[in-house]
PDB file of N, CA and C in Angstrom:
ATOM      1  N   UNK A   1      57.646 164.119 188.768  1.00  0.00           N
ATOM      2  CA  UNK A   1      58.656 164.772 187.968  1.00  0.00           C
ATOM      3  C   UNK A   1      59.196 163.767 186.957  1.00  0.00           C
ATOM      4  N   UNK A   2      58.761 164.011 185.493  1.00  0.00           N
ATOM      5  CA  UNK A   2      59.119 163.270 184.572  1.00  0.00           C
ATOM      6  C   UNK A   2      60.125 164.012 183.690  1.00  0.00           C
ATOM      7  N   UNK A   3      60.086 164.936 183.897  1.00  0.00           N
ATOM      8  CA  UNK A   3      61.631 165.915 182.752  1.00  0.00           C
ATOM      9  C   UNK A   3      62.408 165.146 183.202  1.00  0.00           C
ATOM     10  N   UNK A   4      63.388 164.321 181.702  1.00  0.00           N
ATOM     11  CA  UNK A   4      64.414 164.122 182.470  1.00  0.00           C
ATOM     12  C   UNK A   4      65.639 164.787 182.268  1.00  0.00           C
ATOM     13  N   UNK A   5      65.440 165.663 181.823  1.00  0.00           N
ATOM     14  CA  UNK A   5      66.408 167.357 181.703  1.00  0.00           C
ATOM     15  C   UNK A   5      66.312 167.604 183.247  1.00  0.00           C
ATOM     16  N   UNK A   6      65.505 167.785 184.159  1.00  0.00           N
ATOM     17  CA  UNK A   6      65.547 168.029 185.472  1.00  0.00           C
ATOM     18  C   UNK A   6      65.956 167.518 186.350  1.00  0.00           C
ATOM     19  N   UNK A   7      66.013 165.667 185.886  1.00  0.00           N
ATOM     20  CA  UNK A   7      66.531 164.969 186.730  1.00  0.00           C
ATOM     21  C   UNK A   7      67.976 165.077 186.732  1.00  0.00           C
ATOM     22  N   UNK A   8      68.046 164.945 185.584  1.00  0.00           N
ATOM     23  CA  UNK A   8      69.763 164.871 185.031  1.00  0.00           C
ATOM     24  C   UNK A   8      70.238 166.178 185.521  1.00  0.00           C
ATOM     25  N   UNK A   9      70.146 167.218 185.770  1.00  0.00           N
ATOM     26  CA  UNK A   9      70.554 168.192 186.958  1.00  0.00           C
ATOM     27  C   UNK A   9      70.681 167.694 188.328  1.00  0.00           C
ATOM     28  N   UNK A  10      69.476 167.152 188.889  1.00  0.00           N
ATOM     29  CA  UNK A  10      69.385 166.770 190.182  1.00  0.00           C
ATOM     30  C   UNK A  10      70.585 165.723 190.504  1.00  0.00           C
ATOM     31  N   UNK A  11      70.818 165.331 189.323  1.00  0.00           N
ATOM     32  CA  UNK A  11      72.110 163.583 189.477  1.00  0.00           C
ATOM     33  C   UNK A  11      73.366 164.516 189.783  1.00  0.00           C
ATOM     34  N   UNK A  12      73.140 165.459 188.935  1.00  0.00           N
ATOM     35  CA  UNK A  12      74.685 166.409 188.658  1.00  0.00           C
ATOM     36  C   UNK A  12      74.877 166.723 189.852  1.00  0.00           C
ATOM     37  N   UNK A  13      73.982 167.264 190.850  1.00  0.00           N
ATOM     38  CA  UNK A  13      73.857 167.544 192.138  1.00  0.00           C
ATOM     39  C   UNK A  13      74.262 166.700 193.157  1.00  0.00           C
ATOM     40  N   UNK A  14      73.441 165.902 193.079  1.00  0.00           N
ATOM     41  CA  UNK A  14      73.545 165.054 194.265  1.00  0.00           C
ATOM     42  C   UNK A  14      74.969 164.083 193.781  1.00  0.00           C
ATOM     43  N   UNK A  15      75.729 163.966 192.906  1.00  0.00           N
ATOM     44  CA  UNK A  15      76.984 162.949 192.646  1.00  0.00           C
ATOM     45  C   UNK A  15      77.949 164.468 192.970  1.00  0.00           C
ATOM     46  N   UNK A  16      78.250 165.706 192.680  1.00  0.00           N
ATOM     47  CA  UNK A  16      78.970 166.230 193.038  1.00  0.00           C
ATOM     48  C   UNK A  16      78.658 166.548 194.992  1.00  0.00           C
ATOM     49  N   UNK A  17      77.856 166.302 195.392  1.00  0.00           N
ATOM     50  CA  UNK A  17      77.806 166.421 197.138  1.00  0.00           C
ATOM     51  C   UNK A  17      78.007 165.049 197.246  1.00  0.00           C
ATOM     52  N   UNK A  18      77.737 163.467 197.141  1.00  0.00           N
ATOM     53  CA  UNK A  18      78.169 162.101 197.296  1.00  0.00           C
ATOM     54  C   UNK A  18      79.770 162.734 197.136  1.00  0.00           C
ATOM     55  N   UNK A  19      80.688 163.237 196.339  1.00  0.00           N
ATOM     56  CA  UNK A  19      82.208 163.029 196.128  1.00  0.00           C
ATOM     57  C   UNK A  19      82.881 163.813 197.249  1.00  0.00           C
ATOM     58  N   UNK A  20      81.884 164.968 197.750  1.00  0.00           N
ATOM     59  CA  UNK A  20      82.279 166.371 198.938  1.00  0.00           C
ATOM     60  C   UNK A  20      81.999 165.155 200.127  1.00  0.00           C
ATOM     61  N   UNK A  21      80.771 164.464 200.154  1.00  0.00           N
ATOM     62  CA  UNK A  21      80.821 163.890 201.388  1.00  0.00           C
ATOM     63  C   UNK A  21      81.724 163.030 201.728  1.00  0.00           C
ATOM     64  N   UNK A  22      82.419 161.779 200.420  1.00  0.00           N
ATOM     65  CA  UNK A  22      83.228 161.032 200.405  1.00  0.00           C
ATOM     66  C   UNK A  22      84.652 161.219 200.916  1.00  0.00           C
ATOM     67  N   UNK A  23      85.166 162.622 200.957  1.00  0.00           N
ATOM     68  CA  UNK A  23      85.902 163.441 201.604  1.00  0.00           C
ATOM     69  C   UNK A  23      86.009 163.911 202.716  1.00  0.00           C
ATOM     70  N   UNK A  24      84.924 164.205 202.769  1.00  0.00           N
ATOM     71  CA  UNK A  24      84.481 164.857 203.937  1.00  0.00           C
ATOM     72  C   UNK A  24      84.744 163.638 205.436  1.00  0.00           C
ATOM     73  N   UNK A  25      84.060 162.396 205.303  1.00  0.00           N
ATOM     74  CA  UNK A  25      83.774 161.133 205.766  1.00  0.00           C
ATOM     75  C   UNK A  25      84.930 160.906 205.662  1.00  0.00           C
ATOM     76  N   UNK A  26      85.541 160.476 204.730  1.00  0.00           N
ATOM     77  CA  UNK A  26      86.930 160.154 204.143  1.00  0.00           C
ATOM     78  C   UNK A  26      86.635 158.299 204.204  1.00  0.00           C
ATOM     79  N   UNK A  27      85.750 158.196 203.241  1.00  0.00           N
ATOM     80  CA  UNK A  27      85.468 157.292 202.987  1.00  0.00           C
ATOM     81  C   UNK A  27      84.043 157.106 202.102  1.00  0.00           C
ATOM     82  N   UNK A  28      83.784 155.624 201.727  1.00  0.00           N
ATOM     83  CA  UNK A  28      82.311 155.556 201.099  1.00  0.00           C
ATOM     84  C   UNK A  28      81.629 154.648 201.949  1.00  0.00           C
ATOM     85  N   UNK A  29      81.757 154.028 203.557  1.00  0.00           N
ATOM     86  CA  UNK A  29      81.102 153.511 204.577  1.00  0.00           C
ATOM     87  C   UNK A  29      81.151 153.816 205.261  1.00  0.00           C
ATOM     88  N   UNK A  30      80.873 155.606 205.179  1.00  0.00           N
ATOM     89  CA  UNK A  30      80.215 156.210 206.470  1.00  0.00           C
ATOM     90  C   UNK A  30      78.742 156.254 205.862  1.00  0.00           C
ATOM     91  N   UNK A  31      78.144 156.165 207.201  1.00  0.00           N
ATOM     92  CA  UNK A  31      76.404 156.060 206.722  1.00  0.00           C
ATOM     93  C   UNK A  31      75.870 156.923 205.911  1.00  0.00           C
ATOM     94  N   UNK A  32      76.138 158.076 206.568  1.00  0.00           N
ATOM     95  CA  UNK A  32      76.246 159.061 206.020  1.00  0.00           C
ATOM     96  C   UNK A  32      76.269 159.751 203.925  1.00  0.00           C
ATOM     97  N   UNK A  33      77.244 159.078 203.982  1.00  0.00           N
ATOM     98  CA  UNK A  33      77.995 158.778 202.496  1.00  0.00           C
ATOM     99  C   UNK A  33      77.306 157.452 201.701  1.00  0.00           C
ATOM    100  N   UNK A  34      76.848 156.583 202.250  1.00  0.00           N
ATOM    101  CA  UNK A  34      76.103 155.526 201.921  1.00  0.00           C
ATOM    102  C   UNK A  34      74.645 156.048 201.547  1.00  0.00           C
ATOM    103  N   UNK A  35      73.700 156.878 202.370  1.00  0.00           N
ATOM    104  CA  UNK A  35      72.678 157.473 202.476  1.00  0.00           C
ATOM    105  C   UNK A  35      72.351 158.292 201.228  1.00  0.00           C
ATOM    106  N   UNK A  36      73.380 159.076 201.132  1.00  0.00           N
ATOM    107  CA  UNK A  36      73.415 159.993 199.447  1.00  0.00           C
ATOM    108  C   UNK A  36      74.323 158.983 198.682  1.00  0.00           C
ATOM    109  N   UNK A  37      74.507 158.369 198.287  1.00  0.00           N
ATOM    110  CA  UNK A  37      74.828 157.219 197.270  1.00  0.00           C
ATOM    111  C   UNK A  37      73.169 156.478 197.255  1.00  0.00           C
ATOM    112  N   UNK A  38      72.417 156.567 197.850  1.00  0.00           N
ATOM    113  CA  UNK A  38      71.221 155.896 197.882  1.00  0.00           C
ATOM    114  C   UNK A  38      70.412 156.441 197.172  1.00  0.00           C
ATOM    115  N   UNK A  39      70.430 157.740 197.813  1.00  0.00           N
ATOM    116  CA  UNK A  39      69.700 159.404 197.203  1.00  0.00           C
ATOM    117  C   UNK A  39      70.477 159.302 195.676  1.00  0.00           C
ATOM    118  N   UNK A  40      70.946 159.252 195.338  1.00  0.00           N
ATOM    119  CA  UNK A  40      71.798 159.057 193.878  1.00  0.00           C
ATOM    120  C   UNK A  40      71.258 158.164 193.112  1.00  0.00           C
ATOM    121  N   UNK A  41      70.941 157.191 193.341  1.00  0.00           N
ATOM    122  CA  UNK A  41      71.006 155.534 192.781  1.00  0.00           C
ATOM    123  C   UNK A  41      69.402 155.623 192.767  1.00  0.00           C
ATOM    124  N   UNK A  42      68.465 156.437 193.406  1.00  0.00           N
ATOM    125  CA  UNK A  42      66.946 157.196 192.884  1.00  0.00           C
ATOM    126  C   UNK A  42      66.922 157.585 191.922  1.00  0.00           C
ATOM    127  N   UNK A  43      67.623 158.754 192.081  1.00  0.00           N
ATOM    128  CA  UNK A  43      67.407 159.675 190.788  1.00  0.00           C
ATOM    129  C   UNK A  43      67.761 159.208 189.715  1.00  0.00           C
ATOM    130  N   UNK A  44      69.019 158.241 189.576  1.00  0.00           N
ATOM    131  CA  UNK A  44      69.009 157.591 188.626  1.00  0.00           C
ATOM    132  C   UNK A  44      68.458 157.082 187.789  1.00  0.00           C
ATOM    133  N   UNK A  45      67.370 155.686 188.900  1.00  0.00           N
ATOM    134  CA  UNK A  45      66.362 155.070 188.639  1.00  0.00           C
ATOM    135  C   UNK A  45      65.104 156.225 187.805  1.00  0.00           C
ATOM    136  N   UNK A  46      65.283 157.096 188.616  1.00  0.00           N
ATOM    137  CA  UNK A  46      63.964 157.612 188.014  1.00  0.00           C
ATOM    138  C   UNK A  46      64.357 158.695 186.580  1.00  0.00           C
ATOM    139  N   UNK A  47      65.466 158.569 186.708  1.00  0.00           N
ATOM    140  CA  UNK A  47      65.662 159.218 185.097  1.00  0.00           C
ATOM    141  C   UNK A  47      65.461 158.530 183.750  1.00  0.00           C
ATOM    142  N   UNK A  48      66.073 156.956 184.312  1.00  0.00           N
ATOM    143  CA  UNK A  48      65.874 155.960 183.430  1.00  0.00           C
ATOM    144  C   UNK A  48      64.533 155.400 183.350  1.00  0.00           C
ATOM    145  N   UNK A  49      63.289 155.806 184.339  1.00  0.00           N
ATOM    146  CA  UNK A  49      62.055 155.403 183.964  1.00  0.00           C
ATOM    147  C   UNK A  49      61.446 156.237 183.424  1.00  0.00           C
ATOM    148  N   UNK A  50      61.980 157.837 183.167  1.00  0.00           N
ATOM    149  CA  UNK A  50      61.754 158.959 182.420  1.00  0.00           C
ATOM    150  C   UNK A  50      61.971 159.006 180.861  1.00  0.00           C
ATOM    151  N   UNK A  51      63.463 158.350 180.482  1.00  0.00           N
ATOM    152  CA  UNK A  51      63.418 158.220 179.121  1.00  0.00           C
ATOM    153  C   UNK A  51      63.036 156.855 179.095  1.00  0.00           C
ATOM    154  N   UNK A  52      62.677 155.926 179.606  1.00  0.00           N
ATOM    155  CA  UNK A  52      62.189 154.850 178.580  1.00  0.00           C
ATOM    156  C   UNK A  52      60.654 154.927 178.720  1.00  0.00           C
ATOM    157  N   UNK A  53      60.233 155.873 179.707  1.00  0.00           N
ATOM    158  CA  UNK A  53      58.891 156.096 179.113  1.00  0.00           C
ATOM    159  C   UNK A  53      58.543 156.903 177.950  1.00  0.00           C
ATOM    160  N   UNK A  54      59.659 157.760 177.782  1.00  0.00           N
ATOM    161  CA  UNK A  54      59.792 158.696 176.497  1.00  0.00           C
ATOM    162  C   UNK A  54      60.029 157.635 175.284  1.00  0.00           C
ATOM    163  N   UNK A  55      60.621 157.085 175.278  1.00  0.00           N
ATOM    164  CA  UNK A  55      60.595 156.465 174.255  1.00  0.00           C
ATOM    165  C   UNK A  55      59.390 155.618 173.759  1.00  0.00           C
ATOM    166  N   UNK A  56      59.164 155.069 174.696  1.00  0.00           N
ATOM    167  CA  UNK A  56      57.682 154.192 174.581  1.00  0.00           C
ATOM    168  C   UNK A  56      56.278 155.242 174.153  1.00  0.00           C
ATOM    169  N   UNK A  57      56.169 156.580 174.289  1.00  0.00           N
ATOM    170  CA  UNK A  57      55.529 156.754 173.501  1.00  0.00           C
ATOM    171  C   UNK A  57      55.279 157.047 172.444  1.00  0.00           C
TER     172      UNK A  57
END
C-alpha cells in the first residue's frame, strides 16, 4: 500500500483510537497504549516512504 491518501486516513484512525486508549488506560505507559503508539509511528513511517518515493519519481 503506497497511496498515501490511504495512509493518511489510516494515521487519522489509528491517532484518534491512541487518544480513546490514552483515556481509557489513563495514561501513555500502559502497554497497551504504547502498542498503538507503535501501530502509529508505522503508518507514519510508511506514509513518509510513500511521498518521498513520489517525489523521487
Amino acid at each position: 500500500m503506497n497511496n498515501p491518501e490511504v495512509i493518511q486516513k489510516r494515521i487519522e484512525g489509528a491517532r484518534a483510537k491512541l487518544y480513546l486508549m490514552e483515556r481509557e488506560y489513563g495514561g501513555l505507559l500502559h502497554p497497551n497504549v504504547i502498542r498503538q503508539s507503535m501501530r502509529l509511528d508505522e503508518l507514519i513511517n510508511q506514509y513518509n516512504k510513500a511521498i518521498h518515493s513520489d517525489n523521487e519519481s
